[in-house]
C-alpha atoms as a PDB file:
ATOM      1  CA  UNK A   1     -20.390   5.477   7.282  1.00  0.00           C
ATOM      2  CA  UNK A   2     -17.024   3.190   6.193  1.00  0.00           C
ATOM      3  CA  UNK A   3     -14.035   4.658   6.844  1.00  0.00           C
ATOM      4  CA  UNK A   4     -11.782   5.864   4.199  1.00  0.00           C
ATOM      5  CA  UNK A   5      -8.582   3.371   3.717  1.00  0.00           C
ATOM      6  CA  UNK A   6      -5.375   4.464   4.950  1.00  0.00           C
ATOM      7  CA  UNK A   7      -3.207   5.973   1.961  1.00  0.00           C
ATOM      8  CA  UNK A   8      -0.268   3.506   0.517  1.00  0.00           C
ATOM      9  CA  UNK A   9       2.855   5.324   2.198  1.00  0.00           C
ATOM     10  CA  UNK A  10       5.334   5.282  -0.882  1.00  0.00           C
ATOM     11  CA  UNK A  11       9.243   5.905  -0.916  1.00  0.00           C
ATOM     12  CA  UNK A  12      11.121   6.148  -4.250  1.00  0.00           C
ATOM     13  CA  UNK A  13      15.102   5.334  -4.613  1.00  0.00           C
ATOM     14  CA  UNK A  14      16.182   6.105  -7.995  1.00  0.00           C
ATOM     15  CA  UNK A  15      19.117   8.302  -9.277  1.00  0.00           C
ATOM     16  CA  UNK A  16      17.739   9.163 -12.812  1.00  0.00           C
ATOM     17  CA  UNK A  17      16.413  12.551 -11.918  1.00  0.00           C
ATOM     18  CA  UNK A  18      13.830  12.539 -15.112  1.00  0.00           C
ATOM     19  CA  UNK A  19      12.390   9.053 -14.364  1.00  0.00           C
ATOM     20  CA  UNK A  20      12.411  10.002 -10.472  1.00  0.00           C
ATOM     21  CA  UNK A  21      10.425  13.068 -10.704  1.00  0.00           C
ATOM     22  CA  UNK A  22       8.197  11.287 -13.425  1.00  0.00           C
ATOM     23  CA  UNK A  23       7.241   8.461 -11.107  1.00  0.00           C
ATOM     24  CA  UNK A  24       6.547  11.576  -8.301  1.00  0.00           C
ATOM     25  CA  UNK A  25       4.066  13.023 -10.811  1.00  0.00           C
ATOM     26  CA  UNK A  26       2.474  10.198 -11.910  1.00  0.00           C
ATOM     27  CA  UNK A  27       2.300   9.056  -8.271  1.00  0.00           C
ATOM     28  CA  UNK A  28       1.180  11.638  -6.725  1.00  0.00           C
ATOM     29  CA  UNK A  29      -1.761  12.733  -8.766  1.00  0.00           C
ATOM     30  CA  UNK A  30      -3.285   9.366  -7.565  1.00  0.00           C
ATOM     31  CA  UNK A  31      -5.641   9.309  -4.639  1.00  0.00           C
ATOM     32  CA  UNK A  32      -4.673   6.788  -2.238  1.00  0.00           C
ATOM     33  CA  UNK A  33      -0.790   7.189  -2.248  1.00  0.00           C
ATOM     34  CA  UNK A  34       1.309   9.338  -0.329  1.00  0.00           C
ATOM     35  CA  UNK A  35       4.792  10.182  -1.198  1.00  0.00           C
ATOM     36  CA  UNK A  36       7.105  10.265   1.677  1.00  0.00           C
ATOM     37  CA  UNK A  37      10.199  11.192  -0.157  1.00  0.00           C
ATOM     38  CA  UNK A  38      12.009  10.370  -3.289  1.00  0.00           C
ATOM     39  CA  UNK A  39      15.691   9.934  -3.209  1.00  0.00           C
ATOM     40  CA  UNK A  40      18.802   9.380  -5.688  1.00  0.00           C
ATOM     41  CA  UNK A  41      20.510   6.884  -3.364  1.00  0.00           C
ATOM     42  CA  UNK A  42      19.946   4.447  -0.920  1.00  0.00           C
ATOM     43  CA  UNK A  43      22.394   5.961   1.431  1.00  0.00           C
ATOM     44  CA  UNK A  44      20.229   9.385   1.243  1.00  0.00           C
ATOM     45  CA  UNK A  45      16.601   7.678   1.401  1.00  0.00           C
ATOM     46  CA  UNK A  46      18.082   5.598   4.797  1.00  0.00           C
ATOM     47  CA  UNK A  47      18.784   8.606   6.596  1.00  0.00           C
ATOM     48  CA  UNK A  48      15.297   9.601   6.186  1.00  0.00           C
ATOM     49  CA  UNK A  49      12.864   9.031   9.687  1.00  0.00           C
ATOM     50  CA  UNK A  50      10.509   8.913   6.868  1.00  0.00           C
ATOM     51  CA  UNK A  51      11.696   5.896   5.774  1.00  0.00           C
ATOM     52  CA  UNK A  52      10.262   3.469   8.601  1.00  0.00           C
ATOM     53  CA  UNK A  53       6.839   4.387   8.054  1.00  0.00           C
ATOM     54  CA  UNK A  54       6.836   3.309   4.056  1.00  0.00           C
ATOM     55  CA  UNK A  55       4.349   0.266   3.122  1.00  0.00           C
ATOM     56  CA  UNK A  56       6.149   0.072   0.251  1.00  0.00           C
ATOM     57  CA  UNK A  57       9.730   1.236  -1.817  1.00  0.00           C
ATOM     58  CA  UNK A  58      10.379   1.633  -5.391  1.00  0.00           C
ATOM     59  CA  UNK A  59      14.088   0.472  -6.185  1.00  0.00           C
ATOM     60  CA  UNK A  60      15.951   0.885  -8.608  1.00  0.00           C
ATOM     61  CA  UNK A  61      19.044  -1.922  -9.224  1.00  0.00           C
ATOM     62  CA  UNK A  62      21.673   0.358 -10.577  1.00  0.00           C
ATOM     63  CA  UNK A  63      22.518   2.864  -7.574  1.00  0.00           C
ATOM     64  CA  UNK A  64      25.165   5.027  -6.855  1.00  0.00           C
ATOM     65  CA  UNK A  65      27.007   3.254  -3.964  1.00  0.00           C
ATOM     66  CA  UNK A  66      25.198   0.770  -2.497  1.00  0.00           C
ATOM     67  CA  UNK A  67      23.304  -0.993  -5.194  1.00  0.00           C
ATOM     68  CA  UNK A  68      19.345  -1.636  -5.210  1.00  0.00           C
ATOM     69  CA  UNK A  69      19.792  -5.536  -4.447  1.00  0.00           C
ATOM     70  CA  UNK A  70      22.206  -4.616  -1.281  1.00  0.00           C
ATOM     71  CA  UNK A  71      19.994  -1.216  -0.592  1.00  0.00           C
ATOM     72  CA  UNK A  72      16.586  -4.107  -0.072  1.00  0.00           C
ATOM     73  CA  UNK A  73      18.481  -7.130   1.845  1.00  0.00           C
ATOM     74  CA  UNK A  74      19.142  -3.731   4.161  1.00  0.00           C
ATOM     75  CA  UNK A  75      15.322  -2.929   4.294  1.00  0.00           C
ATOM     76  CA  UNK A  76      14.521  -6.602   4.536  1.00  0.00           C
ATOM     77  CA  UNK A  77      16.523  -6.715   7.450  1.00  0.00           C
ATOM     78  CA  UNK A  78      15.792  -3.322   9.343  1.00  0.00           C
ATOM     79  CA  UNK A  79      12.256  -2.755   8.175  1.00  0.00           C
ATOM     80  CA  UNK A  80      10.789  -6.042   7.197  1.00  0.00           C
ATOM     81  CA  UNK A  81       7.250  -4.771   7.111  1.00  0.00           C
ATOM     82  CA  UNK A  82       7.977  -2.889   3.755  1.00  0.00           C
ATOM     83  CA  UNK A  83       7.297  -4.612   0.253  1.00  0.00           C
ATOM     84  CA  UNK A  84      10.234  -3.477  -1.604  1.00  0.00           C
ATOM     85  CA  UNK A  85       9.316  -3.345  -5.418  1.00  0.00           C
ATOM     86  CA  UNK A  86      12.118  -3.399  -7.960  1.00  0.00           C
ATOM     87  CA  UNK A  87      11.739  -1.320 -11.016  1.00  0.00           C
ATOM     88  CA  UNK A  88      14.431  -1.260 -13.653  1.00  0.00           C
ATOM     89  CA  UNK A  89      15.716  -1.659 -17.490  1.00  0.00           C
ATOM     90  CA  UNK A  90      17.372  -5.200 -16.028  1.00  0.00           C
ATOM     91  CA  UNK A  91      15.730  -7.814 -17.363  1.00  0.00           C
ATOM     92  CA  UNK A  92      18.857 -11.069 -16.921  1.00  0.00           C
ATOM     93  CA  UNK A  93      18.155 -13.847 -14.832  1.00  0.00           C
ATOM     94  CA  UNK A  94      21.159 -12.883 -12.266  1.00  0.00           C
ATOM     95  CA  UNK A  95      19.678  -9.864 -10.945  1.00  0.00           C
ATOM     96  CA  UNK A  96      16.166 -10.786 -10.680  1.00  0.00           C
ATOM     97  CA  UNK A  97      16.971 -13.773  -8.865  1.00  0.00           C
ATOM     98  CA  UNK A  98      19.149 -11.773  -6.807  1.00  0.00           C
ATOM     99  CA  UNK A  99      16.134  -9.193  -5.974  1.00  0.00           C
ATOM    100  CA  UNK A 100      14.605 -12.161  -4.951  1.00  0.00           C
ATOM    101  CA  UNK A 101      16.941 -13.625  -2.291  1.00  0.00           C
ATOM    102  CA  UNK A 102      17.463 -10.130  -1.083  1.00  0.00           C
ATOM    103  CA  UNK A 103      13.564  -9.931  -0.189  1.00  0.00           C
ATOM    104  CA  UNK A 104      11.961  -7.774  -3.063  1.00  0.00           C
ATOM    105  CA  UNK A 105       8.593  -8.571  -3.337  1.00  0.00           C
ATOM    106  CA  UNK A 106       7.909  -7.789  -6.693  1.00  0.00           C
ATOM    107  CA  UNK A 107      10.050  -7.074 -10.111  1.00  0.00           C
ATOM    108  CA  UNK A 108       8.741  -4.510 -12.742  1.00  0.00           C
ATOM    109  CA  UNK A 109      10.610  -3.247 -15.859  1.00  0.00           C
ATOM    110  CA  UNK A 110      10.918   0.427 -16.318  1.00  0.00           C
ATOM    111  CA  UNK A 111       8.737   0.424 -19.752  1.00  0.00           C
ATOM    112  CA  UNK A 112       5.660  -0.899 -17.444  1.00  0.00           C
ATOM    113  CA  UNK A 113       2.275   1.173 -18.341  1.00  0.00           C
ATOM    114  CA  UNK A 114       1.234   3.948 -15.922  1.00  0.00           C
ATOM    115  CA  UNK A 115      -1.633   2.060 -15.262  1.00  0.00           C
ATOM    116  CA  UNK A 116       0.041  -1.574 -14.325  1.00  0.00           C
ATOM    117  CA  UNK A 117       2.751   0.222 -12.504  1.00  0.00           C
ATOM    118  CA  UNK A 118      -0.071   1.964  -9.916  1.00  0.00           C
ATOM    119  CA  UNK A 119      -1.808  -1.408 -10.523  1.00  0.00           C
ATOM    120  CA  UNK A 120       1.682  -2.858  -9.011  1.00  0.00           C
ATOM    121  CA  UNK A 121       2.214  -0.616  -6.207  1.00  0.00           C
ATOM    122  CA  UNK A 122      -1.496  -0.973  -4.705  1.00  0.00           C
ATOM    123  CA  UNK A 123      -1.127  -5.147  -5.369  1.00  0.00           C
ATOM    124  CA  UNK A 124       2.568  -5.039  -3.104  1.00  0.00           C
ATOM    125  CA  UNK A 125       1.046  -3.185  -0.618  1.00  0.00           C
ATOM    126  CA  UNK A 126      -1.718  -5.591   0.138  1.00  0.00           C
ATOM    127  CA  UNK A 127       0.714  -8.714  -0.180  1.00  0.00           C
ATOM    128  CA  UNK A 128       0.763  -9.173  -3.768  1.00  0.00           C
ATOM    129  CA  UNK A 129       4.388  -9.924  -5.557  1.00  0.00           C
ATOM    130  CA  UNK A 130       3.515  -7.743  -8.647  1.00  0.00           C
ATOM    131  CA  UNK A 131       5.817  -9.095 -12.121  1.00  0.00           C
ATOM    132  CA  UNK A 132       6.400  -7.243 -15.318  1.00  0.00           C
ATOM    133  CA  UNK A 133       4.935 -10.511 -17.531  1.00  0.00           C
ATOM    134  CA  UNK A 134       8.314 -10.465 -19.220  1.00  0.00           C
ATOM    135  CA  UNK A 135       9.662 -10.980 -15.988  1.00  0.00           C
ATOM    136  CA  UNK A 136       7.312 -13.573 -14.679  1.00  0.00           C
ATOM    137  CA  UNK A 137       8.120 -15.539 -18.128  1.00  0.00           C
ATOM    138  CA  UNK A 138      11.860 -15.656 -17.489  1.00  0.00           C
ATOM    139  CA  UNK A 139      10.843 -16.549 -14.046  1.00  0.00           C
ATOM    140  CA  UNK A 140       8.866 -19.382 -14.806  1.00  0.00           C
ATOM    141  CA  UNK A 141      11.864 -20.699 -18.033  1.00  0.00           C
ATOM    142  CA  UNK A 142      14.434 -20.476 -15.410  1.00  0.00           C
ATOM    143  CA  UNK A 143      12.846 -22.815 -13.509  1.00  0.00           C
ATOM    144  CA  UNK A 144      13.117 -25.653 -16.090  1.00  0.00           C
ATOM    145  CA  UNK A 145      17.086 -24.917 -16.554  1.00  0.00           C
ATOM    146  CA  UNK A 146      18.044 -24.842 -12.390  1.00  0.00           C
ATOM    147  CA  UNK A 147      19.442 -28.641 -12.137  1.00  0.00           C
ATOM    148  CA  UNK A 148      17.399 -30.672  -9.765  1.00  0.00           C
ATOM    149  CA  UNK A 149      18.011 -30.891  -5.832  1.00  0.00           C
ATOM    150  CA  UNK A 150      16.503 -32.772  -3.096  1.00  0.00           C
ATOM    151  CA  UNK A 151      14.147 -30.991  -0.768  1.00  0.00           C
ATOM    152  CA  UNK A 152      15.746 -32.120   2.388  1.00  0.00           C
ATOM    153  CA  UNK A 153      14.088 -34.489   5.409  1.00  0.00           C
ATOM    154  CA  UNK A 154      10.913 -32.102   5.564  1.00  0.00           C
ATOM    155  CA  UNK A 155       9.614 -31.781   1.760  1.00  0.00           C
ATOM    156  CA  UNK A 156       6.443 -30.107   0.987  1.00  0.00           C
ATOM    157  CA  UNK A 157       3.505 -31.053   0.094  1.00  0.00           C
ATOM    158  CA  UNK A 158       1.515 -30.989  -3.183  1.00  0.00           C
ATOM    159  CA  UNK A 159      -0.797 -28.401  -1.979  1.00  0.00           C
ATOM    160  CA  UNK A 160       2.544 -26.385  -0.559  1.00  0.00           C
ATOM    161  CA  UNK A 161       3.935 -26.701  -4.231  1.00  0.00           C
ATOM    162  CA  UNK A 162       0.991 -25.373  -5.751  1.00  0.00           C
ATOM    163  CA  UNK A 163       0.874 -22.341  -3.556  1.00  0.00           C
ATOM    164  CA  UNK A 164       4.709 -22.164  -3.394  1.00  0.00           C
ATOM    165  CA  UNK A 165       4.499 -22.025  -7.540  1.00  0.00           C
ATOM    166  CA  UNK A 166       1.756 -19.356  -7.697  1.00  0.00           C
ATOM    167  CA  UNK A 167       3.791 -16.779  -5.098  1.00  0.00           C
ATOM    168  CA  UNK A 168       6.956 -17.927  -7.886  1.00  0.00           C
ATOM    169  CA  UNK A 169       4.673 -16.112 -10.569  1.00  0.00           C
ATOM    170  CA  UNK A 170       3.166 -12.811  -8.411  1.00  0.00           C
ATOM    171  CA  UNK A 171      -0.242 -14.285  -7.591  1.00  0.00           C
ATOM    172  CA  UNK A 172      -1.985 -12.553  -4.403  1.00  0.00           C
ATOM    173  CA  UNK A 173      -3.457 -14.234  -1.367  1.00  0.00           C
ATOM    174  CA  UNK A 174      -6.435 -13.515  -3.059  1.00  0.00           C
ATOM    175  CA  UNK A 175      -5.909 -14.754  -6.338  1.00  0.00           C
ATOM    176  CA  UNK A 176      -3.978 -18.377  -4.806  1.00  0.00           C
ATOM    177  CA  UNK A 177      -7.343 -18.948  -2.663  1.00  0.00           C
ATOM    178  CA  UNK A 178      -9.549 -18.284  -5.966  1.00  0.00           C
ATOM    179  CA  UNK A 179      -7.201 -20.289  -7.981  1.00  0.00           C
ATOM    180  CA  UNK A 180      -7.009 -24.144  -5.360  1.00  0.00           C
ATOM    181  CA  UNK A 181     -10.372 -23.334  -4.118  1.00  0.00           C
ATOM    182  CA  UNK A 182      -9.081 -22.444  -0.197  1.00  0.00           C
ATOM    183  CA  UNK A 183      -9.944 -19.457   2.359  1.00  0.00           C
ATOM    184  CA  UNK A 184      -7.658 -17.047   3.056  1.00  0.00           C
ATOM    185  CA  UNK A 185      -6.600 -18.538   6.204  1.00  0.00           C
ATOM    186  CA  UNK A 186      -5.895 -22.032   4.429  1.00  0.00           C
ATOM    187  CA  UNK A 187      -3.653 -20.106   2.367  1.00  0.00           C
ATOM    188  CA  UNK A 188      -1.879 -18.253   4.847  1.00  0.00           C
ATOM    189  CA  UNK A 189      -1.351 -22.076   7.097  1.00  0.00           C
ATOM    190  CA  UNK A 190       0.092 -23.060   3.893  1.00  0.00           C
ATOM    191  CA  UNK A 191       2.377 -20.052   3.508  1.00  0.00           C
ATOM    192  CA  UNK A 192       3.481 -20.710   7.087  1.00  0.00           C
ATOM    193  CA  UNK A 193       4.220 -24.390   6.747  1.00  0.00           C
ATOM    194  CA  UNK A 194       6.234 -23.626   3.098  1.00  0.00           C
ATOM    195  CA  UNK A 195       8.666 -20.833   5.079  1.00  0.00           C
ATOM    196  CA  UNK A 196       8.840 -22.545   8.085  1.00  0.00           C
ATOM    197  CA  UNK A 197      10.342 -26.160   6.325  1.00  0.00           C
ATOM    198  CA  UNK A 198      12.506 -24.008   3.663  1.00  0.00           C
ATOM    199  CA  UNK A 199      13.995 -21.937   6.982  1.00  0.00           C
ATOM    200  CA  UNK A 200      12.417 -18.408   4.774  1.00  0.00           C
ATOM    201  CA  UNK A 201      11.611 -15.412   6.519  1.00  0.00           C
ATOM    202  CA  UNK A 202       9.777 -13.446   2.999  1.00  0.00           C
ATOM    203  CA  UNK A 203       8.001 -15.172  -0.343  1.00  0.00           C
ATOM    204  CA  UNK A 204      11.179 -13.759  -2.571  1.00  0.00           C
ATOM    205  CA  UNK A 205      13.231 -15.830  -0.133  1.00  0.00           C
ATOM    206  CA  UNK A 206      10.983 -18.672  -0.306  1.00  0.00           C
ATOM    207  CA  UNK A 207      10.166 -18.685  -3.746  1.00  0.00           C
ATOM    208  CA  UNK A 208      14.258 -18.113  -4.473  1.00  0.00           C
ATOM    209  CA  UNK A 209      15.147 -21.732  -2.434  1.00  0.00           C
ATOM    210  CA  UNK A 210      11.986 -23.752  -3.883  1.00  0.00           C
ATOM    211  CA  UNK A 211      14.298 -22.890  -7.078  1.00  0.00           C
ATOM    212  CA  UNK A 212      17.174 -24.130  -5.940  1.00  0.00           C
ATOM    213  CA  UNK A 213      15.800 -26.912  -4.234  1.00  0.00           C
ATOM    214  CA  UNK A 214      13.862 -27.505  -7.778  1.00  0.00           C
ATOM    215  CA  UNK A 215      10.726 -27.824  -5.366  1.00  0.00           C
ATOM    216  CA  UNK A 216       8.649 -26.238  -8.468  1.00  0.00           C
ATOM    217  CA  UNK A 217       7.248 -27.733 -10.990  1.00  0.00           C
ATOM    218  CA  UNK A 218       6.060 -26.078 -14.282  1.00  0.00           C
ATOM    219  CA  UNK A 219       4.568 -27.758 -17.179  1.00  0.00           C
ATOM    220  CA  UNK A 220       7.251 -27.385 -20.059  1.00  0.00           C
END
C-alpha cells in the first residue's frame, strides 16, 4: 500500500485582510495543503516557530514595515529550504527583478485563477519557479533591453544556457529534462555547474545574474 504524500506546509504574509482570508479558504479546502498560519506582516509571520517548518510562503510585495522583497532575502537567508512565492498587483520590471535577486522562486499576479494559483503552489513546492504568463513575458522582453556583459573567465556552456533560460521562464526539473532530452540528474549537474560559475546560491539568484551578465539568449 503507497504511502500518502506529505501535505505542502503553507505560510501566507499579506496585510489585505479580504484577500488574506480568501487565499485561507481557497487553500484550505484543498487536500494536500496545510496552513500553518497566515499573517499581515512579515515581522508577525517571523515570530512564528511555525514558520521554519513551511515548504513554501505566499508574499505579498507591499508590506507594512519590512517590505515583501526585504521580508524573502530574510527567508532566503534564515530558512533557505522554503520556496518563497510572490503574489501581488505589481507587475514593473523593478520589483520582479528585485523578487528575483532576493530569492523568490516564483512571481504570480493577484488576478491568477484559483486553479493556476494551487497549480503554482504545488509546482514551487516540488522545485518549480511558477510565473503569472504576463510575468514570464516581461521576463523574457527584459531580457532583450539589459545591455550586454561579458560572462567572466568561466562562461557557460550551451547546454548551461539552455537550462539557465528555461529556469528564466518557470520551467520544472521535470519539464527542462522533457524539453533537451536529459535525466533528472543531468539536469540537476547542470544546475550545479550554472550556480557554482555565476557564485548563486538559488535559481532567482541565478537566473537574476545570467541577466545581467546577458548570458541568455531569446529569439527576438
Amino acid at each position: 500500500m503507497s504511502r500518502k504524500p506529505k501535505p505542502i506546509a503553507l505560510t501566507i504574509i499579506e496585510d489585505n485582510r479580504f484577500v488574506r482570508e480568501g487565499w485561507h479558504a481557497l487553500l484550505t479546502a484543498e487536500d494536500g495543503i496545510d496552513i500553518l498560519g497566515a499573517f499581515a506582516a512579515c515581522e508577525e509571520a517571523f515570530r512564528s516557530r511555525s514558520l521554519a517548518d513551511s515548504d513554501v510562503v505566499l508574499m505579498d510585495i507591499r508590506l507594512p514595515g519590512m517590505s515583501g522583497i526585504e521580508g524573502t532575502a530574510y527567508l532566503k537567508q534564515q530558512y533557505p529550504h522554503i520556496a518563497t512565492v510572490m503574489c501581488t498587483v505589481h507587475e514593473d520590471d523593478r520589483k520582479i527583478f528585485d523578487a528575483l535577486c532576493a530569492g523568490a522562486v516564483g512571481y504570480l499576479l493577484k488576478k491568477t485563477s484559483s486553479d493556476d494559483f494551487i497549480r503554482a503552489i504545488r509546482e514551487a513546492a516540488s522545485g518549480g519557479s511558477p510565473m503569472s504568463p504576463d510575468i514570464a513575458r516581461r521576463v523574457i522582453s527584459t531580457f532583450h533591453i539589459i545591455p550586454p556583459a561579458t560572462q567572466g573567465d568561466d562562461p557557460l556552456t550551451k547546454g548551461e544556457q539552455d537550462v539557465l533560460a528555461l529556469l528564466a521562464v518557470g520551467k520544472s526539473y521535470a519539464a527542462i529534462a522533457e524539453e533537451l532530452f536529459l535525466s533528472l540528474d543531468g539536469v540537476r549537474a547542470r544546475i550545479r555547474k550554472i550556480y557554482d560559475k555565476l557564485h548563486a546560491h538559488s535559481r532567482g539568484e541565478a537566473v537574476a545574474k545570467g541577466v545581467a551578465k546577458r548570458i541568455i539568449d531569446f529569439p527576438k
